[in-house]
Protein backbone atom coordinates (compact mmCIF):
# COMPACT_ATOMS: atom_id res chain seq x y z
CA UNK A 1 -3.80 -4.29 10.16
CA UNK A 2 -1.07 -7.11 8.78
CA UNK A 3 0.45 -8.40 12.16
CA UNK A 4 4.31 -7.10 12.43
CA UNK A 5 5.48 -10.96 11.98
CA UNK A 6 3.79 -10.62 8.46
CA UNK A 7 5.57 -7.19 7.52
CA UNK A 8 9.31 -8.40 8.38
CA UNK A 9 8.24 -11.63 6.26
CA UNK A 10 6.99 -9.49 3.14
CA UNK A 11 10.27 -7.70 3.60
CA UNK A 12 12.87 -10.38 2.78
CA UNK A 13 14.42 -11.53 -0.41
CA UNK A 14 12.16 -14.42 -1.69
CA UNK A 15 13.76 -17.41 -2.97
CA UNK A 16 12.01 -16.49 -6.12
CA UNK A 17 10.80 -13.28 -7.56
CA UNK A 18 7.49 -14.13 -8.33
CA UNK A 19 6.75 -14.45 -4.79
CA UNK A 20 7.31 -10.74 -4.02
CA UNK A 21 4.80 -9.77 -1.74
CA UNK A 22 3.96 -5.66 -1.70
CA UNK A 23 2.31 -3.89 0.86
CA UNK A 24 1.16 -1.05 2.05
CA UNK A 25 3.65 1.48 3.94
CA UNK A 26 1.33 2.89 6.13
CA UNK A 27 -0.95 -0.05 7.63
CA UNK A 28 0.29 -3.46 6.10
CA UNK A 29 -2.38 -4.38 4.17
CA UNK A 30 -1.38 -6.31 0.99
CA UNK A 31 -4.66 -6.68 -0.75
CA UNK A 32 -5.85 -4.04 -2.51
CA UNK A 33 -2.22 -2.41 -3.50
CA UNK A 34 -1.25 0.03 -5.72
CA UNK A 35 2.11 0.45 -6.95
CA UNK A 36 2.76 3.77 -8.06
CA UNK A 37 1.66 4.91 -4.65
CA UNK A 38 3.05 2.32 -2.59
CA UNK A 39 -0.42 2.25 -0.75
CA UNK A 40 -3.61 0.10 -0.26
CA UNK A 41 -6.58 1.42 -1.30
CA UNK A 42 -8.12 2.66 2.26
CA UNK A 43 -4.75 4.92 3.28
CA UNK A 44 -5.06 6.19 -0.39
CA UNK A 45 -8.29 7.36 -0.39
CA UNK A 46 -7.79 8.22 3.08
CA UNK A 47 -4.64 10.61 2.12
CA UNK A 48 -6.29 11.74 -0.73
CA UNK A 49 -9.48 13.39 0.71
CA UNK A 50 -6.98 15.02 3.21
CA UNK A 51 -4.68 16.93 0.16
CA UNK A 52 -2.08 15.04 1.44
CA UNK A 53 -1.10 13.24 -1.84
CA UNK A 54 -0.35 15.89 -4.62
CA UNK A 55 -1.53 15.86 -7.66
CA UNK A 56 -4.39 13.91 -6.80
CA UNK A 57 -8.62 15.38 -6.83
CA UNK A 58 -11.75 13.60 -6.09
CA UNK A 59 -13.34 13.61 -9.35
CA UNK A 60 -16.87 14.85 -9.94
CA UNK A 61 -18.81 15.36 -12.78
């Protein structure tokens, strides 16, 4: 869990844009990301064994 301090920091406008910092909605986490879900990996896979994300299925072949 990112500490709140880090959060509200990742939050501001940087001074320049390649220091945007994205993390994850749910739990903070910033390693790990991905974009198109706006989640780490963990609440991801955590949410998607659940049904909670549509569209998504644990693939097995």
């Amino acid at each position: 869990m990112a500490t709140s301090a880090w959060v509200a920091k990742s939050k501001k406008k940087p001074k320049y844009s390649t220091r945007i910092v994205r993390r994850c909605f749910r739990c903070g986490r910033r390693r790990g990301y991905m974009r198109k879900f706006d989640l780490c990996r963990i609440c991801f896979r955590e949410l998607a064994n659940k049904g909670e994300i549509p569209g998504i299925k644990k693939s097995s072949w």
